[in-house]
N, C-alpha and C. Protein backbone atom coordinates (compact mmCIF):
# COMPACT_ATOMS: atom_id res chain seq x y z
N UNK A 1 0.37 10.74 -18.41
CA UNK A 1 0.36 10.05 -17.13
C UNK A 1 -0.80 9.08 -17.08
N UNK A 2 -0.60 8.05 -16.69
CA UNK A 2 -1.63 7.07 -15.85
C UNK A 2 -2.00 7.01 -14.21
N UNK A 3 -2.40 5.76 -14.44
CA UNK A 3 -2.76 4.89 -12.95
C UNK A 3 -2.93 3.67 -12.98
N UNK A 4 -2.27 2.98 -12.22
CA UNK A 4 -2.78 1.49 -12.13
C UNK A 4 -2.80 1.30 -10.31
N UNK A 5 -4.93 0.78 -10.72
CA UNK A 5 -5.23 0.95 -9.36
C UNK A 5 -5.24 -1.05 -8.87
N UNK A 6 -4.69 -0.69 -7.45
CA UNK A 6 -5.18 -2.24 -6.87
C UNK A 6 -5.98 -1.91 -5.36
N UNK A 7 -7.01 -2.65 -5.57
CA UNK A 7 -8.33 -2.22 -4.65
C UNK A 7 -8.49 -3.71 -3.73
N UNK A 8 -8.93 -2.60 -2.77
CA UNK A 8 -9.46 -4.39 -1.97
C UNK A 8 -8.18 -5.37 -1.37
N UNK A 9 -7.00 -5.12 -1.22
CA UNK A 9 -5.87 -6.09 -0.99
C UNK A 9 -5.65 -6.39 0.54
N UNK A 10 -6.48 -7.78 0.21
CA UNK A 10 -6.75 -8.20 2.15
C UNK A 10 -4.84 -9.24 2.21
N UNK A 11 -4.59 -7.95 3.32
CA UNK A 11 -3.03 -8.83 3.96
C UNK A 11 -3.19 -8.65 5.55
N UNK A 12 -2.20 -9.66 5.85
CA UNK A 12 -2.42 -9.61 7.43
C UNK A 12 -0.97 -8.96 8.04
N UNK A 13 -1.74 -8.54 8.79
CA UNK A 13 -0.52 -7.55 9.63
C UNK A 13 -0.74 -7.29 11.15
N UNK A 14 0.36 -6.86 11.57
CA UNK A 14 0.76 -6.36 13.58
C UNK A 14 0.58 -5.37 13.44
N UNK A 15 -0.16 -4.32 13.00
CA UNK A 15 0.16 -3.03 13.57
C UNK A 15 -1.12 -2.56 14.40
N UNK A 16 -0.74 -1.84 15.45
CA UNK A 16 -1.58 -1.21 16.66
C UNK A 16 -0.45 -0.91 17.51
N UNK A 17 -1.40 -0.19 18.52
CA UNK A 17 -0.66 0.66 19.74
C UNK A 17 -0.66 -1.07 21.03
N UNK A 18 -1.98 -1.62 21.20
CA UNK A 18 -2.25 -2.50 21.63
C UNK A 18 -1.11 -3.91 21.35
N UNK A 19 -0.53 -4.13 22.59
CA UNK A 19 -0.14 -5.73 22.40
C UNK A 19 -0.63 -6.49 22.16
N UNK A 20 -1.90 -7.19 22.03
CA UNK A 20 -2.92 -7.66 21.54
C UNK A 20 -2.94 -7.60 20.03
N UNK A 21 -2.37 -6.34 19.46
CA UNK A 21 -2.94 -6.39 17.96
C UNK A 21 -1.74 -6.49 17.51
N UNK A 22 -0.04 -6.67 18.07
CA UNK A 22 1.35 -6.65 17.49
C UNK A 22 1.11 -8.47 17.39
N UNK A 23 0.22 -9.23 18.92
CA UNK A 23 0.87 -10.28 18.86
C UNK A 23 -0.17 -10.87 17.73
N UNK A 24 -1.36 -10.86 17.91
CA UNK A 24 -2.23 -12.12 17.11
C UNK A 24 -2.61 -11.23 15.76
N UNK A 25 -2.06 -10.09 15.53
CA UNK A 25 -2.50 -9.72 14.19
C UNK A 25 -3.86 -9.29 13.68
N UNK A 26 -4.38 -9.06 12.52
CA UNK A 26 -5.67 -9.06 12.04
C UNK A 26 -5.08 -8.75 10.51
N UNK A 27 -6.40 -8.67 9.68
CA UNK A 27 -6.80 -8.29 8.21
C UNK A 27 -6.63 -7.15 8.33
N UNK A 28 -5.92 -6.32 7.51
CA UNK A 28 -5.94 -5.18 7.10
C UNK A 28 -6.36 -5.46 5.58
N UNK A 29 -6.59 -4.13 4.84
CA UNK A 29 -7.38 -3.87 3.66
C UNK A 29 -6.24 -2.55 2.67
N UNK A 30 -5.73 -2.94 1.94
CA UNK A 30 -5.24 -2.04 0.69
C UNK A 30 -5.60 -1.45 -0.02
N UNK A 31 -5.92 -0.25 -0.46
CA UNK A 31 -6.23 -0.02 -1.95
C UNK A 31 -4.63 1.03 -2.38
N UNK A 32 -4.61 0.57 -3.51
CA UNK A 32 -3.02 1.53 -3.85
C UNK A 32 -3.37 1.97 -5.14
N UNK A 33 -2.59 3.42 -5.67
CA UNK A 33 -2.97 4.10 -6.77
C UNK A 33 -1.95 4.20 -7.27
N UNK A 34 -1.08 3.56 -8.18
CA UNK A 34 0.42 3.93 -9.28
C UNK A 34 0.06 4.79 -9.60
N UNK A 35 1.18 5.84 -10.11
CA UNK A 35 1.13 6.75 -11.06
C UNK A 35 1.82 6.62 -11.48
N UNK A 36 2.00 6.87 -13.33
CA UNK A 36 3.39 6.92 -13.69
C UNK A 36 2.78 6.66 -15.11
N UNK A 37 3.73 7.63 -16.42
CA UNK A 37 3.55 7.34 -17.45
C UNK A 37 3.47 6.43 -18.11
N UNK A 38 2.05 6.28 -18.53
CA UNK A 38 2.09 5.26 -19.31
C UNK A 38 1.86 4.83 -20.73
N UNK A 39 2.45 6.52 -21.21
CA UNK A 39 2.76 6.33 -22.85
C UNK A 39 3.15 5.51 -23.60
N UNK A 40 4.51 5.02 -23.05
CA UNK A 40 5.68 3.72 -23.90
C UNK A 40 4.63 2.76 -23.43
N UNK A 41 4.48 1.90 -22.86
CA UNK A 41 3.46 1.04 -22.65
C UNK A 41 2.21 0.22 -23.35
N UNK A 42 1.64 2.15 -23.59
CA UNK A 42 0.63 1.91 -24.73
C UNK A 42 1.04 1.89 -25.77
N UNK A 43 2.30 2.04 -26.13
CA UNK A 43 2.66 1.95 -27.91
C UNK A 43 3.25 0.70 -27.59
N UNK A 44 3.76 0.19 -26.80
CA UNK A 44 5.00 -0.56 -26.92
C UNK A 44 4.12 -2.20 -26.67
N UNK A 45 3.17 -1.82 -25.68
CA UNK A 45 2.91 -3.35 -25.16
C UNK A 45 4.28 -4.40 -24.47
N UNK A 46 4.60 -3.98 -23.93
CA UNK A 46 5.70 -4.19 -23.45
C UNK A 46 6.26 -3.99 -21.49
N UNK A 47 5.85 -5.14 -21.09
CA UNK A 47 6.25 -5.31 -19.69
C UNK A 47 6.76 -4.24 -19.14
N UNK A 48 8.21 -4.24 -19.51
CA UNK A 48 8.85 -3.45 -19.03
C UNK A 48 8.47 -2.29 -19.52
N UNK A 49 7.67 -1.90 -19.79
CA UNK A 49 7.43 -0.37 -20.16
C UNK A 49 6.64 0.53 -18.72
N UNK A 50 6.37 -0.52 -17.80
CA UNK A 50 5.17 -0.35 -17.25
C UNK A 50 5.58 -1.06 -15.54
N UNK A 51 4.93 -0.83 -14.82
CA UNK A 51 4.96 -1.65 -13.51
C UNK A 51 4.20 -2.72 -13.14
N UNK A 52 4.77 -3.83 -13.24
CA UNK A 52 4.43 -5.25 -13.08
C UNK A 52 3.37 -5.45 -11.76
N UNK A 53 1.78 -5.11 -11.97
CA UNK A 53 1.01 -4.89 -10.65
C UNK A 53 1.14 -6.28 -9.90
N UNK A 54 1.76 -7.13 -10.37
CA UNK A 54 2.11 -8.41 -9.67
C UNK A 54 2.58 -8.65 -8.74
N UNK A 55 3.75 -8.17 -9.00
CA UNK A 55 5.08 -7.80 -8.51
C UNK A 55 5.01 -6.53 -7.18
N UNK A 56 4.50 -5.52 -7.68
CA UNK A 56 4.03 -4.72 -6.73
C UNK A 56 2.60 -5.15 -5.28
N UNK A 57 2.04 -6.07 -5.91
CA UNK A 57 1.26 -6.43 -4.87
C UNK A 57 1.95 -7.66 -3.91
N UNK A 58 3.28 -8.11 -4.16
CA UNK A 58 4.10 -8.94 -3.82
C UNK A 58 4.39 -8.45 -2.87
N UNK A 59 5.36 -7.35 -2.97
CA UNK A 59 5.56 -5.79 -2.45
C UNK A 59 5.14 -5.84 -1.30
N UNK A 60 3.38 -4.82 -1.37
CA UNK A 60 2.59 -4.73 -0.42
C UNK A 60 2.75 -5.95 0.71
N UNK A 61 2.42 -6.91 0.11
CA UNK A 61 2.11 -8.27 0.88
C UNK A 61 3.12 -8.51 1.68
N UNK A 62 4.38 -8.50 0.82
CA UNK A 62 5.89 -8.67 2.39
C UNK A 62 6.61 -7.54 3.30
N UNK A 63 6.12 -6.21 2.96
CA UNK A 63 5.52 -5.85 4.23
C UNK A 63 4.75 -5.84 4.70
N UNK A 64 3.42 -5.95 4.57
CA UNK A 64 2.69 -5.60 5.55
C UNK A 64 2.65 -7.25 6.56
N UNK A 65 3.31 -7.86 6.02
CA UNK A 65 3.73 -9.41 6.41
C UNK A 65 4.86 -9.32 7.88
N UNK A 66 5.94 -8.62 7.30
CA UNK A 66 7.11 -8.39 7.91
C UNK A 66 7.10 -7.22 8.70
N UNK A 67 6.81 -6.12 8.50
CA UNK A 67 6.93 -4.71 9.42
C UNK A 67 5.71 -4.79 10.31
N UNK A 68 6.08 -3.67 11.31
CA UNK A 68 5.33 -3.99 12.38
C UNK A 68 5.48 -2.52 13.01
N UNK A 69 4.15 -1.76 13.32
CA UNK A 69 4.01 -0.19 13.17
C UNK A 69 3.05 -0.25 14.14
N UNK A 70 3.05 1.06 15.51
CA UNK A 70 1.84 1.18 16.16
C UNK A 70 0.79 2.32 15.22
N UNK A 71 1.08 2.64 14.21
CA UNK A 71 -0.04 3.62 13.66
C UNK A 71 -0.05 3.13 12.05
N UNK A 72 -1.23 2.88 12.05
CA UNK A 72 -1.59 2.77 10.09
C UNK A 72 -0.96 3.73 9.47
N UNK A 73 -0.94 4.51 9.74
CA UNK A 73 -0.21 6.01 8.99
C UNK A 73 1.12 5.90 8.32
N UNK A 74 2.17 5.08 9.42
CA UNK A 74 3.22 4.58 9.16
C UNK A 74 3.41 3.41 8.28
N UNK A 75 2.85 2.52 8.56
CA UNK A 75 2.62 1.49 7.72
C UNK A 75 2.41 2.13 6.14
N UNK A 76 1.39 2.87 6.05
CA UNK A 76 0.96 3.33 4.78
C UNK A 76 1.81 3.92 4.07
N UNK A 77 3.23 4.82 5.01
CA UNK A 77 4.08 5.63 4.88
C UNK A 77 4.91 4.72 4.13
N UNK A 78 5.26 3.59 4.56
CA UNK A 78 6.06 2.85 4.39
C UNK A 78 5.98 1.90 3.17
N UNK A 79 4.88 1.73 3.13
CA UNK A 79 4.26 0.69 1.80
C UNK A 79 4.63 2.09 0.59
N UNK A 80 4.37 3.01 0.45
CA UNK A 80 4.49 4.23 -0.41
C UNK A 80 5.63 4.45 -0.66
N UNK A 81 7.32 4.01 0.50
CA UNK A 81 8.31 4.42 0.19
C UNK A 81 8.78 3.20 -0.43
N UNK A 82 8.05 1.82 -0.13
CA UNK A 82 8.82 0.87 -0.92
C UNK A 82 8.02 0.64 -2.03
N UNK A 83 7.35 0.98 -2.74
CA UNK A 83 6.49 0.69 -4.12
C UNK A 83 7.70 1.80 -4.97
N UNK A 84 7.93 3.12 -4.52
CA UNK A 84 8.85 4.17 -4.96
C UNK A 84 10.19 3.55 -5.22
N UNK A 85 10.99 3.33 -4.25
CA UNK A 85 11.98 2.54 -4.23
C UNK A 85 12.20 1.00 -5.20
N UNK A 86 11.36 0.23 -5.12
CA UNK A 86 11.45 -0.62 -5.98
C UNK A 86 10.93 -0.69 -7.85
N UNK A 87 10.29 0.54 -7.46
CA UNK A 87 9.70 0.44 -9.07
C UNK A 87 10.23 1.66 -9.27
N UNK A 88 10.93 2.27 -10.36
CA UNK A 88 11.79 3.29 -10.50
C UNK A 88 10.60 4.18 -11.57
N UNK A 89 9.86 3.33 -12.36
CA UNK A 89 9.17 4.52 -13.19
C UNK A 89 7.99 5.07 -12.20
N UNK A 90 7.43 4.75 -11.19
CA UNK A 90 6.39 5.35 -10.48
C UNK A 90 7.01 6.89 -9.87
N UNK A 91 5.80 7.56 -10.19
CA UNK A 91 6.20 9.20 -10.04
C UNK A 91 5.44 8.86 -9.04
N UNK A 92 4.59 8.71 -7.99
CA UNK A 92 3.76 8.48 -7.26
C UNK A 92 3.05 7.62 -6.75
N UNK A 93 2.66 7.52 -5.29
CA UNK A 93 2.05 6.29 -5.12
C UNK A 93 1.10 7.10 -4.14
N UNK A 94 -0.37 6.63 -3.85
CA UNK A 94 -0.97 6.86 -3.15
C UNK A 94 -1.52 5.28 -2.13
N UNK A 95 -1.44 5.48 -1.11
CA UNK A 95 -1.91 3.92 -0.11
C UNK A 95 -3.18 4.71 0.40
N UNK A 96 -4.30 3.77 0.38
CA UNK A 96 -5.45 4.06 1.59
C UNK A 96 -5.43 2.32 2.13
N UNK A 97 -4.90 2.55 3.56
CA UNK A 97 -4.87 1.27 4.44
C UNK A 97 -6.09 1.55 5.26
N UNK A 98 -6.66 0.53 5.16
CA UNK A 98 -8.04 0.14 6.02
C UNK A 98 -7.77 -0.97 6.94
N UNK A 99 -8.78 -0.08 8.41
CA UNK A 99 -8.05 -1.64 9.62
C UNK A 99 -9.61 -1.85 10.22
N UNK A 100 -10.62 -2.74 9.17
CA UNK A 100 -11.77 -3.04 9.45
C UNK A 100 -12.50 -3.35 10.63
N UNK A 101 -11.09 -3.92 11.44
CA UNK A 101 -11.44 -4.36 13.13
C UNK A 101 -10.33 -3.96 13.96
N UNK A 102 -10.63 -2.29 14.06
CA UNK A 102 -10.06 -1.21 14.74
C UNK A 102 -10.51 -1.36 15.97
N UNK A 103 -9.76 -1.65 17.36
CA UNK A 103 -10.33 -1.49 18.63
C UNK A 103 -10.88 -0.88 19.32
N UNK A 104 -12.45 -0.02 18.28
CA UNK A 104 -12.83 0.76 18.99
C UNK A 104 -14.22 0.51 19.10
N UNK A 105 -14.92 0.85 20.66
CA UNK A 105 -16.14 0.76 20.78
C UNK A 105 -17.46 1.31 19.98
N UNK A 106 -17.06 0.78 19.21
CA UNK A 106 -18.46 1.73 17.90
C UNK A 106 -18.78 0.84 16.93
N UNK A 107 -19.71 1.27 16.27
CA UNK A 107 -20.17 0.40 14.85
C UNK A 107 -19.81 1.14 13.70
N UNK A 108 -18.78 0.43 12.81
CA UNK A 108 -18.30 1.42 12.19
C UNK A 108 -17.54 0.43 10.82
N UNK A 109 -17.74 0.61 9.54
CA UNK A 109 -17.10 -0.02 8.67
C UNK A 109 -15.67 -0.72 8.77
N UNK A 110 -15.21 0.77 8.75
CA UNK A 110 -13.21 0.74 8.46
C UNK A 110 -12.59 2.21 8.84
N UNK A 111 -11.74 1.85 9.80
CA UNK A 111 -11.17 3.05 10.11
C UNK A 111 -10.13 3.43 9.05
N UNK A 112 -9.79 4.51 7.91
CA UNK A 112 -8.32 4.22 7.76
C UNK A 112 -7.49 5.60 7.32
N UNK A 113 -6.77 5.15 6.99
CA UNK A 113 -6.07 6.38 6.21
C UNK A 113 -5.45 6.66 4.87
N UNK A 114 -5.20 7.45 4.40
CA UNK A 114 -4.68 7.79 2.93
C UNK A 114 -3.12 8.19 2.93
N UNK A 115 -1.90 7.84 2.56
CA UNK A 115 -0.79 8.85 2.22
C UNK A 115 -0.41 8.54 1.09
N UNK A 116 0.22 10.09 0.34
CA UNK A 116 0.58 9.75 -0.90
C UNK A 116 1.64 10.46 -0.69
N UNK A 117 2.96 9.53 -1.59
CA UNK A 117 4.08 10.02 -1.68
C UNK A 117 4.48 10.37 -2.79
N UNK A 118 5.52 11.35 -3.06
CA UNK A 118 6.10 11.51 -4.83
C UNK A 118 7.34 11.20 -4.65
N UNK A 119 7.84 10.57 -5.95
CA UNK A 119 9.27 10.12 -6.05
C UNK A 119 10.59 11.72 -5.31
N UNK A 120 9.57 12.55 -5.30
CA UNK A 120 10.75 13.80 -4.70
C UNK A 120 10.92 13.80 -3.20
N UNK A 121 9.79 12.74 -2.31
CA UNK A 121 9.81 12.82 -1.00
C UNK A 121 10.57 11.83 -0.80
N UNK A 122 11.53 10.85 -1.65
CA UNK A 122 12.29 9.92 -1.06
C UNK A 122 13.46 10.78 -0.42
């Protein structure tokens, strides 16, 4: 087994409970964790052996572009079922979505959350 990690993936998105944050949006923050063998790959050198992190950050980007969620959780839920769905060798995906300018009265980095899905929770 492997991982192919993508860190840091600033996309813009609607999600909040707040009308304010469905209509004008903000930066959200990605980090995503593939899993999935990556034996053939290493012998093969060979694209298709493997998941195109290109392609998958394409992915990320047209939803979190297009869908529209009052809880990060869901969103995250969702980015996890379509990385699964579209890439058939991933045994797993883990999302930590970060919402840096969370509407809350505090001083505080990034609010966010983690879900990880396995190809058995589709």
């Amino acid at each position: 087994m492997g991982k192919i990690l993508i860190k840091g993936l600033r996309c813009f998105g609607r999600h909040g409970v707040n009308d304010f944050e469905k209509q004008k949006g903000q930066i959200f923050v990605v980090d995503a964790t593939l899993t999935l063998d990556l034996t053939p790959v290493c012998k093969s050198d060979a694209l298709e052996d493997t998941v195109n992190y290109s392609s998958a950050v394409k992915a990320i980007r047209r939803s979190m572009d297009t869908d529209c969620f009052d809880t990060i959780e869901a969103a995250a839920g969702k980015l996890c079922r379509i990385l699964l769905e579209e890439f058939p060798l991933l045994d797993e995906v883990e999302i930590t979505l970060h919402k840096p300018r969370a509407p809350i009265a505090a001083d505080f980095d990034t609010v966010s959350v983690c879900v990880s899905l396995n190809r058995a929770a589709l």
